[in-house]
Protein backbone atom coordinates (compact mmCIF):
# COMPACT_ATOMS: atom_id res chain seq x y z
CA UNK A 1 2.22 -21.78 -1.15
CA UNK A 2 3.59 -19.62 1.48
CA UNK A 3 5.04 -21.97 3.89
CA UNK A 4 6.50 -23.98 0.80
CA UNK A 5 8.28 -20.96 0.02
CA UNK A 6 9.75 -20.36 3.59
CA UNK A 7 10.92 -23.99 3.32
CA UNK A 8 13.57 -23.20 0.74
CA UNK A 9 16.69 -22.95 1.37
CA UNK A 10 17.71 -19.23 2.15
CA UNK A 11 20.10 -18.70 -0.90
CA UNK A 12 16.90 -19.84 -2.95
CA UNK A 13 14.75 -17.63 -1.29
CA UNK A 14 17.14 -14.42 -1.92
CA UNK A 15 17.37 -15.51 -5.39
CA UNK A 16 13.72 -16.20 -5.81
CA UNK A 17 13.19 -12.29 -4.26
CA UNK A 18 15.95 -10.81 -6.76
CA UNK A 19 14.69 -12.64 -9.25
CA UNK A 20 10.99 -11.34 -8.82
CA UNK A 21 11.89 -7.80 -8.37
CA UNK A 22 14.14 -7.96 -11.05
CA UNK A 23 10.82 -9.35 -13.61
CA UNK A 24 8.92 -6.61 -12.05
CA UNK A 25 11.40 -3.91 -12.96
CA UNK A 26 12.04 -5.31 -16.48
CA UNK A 27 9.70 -2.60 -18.60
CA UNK A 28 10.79 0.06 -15.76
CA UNK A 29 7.42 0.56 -14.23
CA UNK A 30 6.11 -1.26 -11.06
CA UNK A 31 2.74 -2.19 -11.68
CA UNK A 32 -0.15 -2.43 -8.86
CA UNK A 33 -0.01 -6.28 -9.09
CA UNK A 34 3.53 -6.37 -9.34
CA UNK A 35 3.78 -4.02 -6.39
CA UNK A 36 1.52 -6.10 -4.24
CA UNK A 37 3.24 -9.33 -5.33
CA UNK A 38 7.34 -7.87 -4.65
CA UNK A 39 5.69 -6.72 -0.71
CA UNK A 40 4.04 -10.37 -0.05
CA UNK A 41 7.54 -11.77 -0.77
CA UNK A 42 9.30 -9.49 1.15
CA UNK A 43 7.01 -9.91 4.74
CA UNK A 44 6.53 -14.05 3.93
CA UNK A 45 9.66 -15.03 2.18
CA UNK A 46 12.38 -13.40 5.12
CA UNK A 47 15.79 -13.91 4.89
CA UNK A 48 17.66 -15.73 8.21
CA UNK A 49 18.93 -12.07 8.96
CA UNK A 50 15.44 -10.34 8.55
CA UNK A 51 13.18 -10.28 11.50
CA UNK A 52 10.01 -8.58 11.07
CA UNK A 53 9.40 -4.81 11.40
CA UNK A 54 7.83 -3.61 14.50
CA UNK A 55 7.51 -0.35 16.02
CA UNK A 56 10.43 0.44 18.41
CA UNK A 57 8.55 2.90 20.45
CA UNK A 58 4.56 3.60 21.07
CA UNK A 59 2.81 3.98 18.13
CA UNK A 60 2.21 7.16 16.61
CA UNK A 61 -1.37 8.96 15.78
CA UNK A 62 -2.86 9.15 12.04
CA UNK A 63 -3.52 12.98 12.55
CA UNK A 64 0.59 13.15 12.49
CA UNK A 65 1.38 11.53 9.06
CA UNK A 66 -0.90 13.83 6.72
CA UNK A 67 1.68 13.32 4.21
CA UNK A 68 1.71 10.16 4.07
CA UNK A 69 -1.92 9.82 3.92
CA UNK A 70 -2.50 12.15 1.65
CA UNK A 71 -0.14 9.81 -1.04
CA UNK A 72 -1.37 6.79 -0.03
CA UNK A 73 -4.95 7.94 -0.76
CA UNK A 74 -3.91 10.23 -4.15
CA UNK A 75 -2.01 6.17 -5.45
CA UNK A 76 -5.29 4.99 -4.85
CA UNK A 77 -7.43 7.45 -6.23
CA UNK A 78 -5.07 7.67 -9.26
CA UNK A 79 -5.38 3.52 -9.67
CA UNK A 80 -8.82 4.07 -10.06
CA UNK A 81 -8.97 6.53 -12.64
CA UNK A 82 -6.06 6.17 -15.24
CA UNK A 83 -5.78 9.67 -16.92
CA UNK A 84 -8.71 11.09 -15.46
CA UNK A 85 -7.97 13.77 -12.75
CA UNK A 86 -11.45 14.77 -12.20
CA UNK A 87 -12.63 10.88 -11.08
CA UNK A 88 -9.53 10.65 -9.30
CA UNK A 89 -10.09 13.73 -7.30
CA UNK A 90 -13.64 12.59 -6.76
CA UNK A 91 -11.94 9.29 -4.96
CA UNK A 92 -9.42 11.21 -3.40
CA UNK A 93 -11.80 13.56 -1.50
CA UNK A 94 -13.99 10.75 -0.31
CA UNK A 95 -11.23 8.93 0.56
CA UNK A 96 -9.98 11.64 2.66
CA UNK A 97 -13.42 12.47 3.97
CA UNK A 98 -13.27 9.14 6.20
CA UNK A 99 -9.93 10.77 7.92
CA UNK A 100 -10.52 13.42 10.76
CA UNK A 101 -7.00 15.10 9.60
CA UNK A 102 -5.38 18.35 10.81
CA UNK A 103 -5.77 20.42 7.60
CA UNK A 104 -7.77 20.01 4.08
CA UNK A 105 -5.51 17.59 1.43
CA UNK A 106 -5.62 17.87 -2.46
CA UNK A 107 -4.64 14.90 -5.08
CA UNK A 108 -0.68 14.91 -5.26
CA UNK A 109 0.30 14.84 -9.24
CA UNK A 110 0.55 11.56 -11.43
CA UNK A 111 4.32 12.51 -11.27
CA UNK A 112 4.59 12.05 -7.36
CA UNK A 113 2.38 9.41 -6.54
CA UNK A 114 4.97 6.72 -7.49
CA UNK A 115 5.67 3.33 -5.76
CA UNK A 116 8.65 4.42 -4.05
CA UNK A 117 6.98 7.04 -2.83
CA UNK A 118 4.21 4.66 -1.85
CA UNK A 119 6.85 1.92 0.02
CA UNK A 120 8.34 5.16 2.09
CA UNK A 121 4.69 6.25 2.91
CA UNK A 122 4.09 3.11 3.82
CA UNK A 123 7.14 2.29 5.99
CA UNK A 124 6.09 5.55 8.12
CA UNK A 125 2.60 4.67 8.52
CA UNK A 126 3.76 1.50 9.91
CA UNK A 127 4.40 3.28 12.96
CA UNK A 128 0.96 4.29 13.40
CA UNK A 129 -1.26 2.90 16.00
CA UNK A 130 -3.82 -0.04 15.17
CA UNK A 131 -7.04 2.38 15.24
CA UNK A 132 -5.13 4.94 13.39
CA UNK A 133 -3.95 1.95 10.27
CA UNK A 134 -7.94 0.78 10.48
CA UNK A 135 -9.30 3.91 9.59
CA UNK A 136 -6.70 4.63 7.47
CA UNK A 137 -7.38 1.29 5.60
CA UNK A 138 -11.12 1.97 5.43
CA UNK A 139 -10.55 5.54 3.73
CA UNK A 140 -8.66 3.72 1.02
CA UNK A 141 -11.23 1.12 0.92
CA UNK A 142 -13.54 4.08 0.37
CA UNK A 143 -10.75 6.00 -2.34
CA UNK A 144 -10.58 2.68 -4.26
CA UNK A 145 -14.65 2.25 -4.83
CA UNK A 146 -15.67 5.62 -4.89
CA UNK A 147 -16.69 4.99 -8.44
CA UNK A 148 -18.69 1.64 -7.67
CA UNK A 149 -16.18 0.00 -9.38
CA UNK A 150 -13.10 -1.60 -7.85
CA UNK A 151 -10.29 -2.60 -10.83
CA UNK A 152 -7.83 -4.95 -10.31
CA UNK A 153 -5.24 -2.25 -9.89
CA UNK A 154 -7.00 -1.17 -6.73
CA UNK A 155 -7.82 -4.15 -5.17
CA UNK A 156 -3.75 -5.24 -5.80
CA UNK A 157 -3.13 -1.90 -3.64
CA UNK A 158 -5.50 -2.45 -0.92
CA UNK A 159 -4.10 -5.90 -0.37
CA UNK A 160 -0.61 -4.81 -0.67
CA UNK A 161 -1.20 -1.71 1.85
CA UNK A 162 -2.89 -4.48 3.92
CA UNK A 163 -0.60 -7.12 3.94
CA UNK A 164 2.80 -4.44 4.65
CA UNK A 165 0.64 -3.40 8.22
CA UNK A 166 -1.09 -7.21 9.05
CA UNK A 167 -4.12 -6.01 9.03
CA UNK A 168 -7.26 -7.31 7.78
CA UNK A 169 -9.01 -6.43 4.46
CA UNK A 170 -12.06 -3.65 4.98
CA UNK A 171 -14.16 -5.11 3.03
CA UNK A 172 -14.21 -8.80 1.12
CA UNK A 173 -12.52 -8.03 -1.98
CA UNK A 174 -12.65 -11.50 -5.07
C-alpha cells in the first residue's frame, strides 16, 4: 500500500495527508489509532520538499530527556488504563523501572499527557542515540503490558512511537 501511495502525484499526496488529519481532528480528539495512522503518513507519504529527519549532530543520551520519557511512558500507561490512575501508575512505574534515569518520575496528569505533547516528546527523543531509543522502546513495551493485557490503544502507540524513530517493534505485537 505504501509504495502505491508514494506513487501519487504530490498534490494528491498533500491532499490525501490534509485530508486524513483533517478526519482525525473531526470530533476534536486524536485517538491512539488515529495518532499512529496521521505519523505513518507523514514518514511514508513525503512531500517533494520533505526529506527525512535525521539528527544534525551526535546523538544525544536517554538519561538527558527525562521529560520526555517520563510523557511518553505516563501516554502509555494512561492508554492502558482509561480512568484508572492507580493501574496506570502501576504501568507507569514499571515502565520507568526498565530506564536507569537521573531522578525518580511520577505519572504526568490525564490533562498533560496529550498527543501534541506526545509528537514534541517524540520529535526530541528523536535525537537520542540508537541504544538509548531501544531501551526506551522496551520500557514502553513494558508500560503498555504491565497489566497482561495489551489494548488496541497501546499497541497503536507502540507502533506509532516505533515507526516516528525506525526502529523495530520490542516484542511481536497482532
Amino acid at each position: 500500500l505504501v509504495p502505491a501511495l508514494r506513487a501519487l502525484p504530490e498534490a494528491a499526496r498533500s491532499e490525501l495527508r490534509g485530508t486524513a488529519r483533517t478526519l482525525a481532528m473531526a470530533d476534536g480528539e486524536l485517538s491512539p489509532f488515529e495518532f499512529a495512522l496521521l505519523r505513518a503518513l507523514e514518514r511514508h507519504v513525503r512531500r517533494s520538499d520533505e526529506s527525512p529527519p535525521r539528527p544534525a549532530q551526535r546523538p544525544h543520551a536517554l538519561v538527558d530527556h527525562g521529560g520526555a520519557c517520563r510523557l511518553v511512558l505516563s501516554v502509555l500507561a494512561r492508554a492502558g488504563a482509561p480512568g484508572d490512575d492507580t493501574g496506570a501508575d502501576l504501568a507507569f512505574q514499571r515502565g520507568t523501572a526498565e530506564l536507569a534515569l537521573r531522578q525518580p518520575m511520577r505519572l504526568l496528569p490525564s490533562a498533560e499527557s496529550t498527543p501534541k505533547a506526545l509528537d514534541q516528546a517524540l520529535a526530541e527523543l528523536a535525537q537520542v542515540s540508537p541504544l538509548g531509543k531501544r531501551n526506551l522502546l522496551t520500557a514502553c513495551a513494558t508500560t503498555a503490558s504491565a497489566d497482561g493485557v495489551l489494548a488496541d490503544d497501546e499497541v497503536d502507540l507502540l507502533r506509532a512511537i516505533a515507526e516516528t524513530w525506525d526502529c523495530p517493534m520490542p516484542l511481536p505485537i497482532d
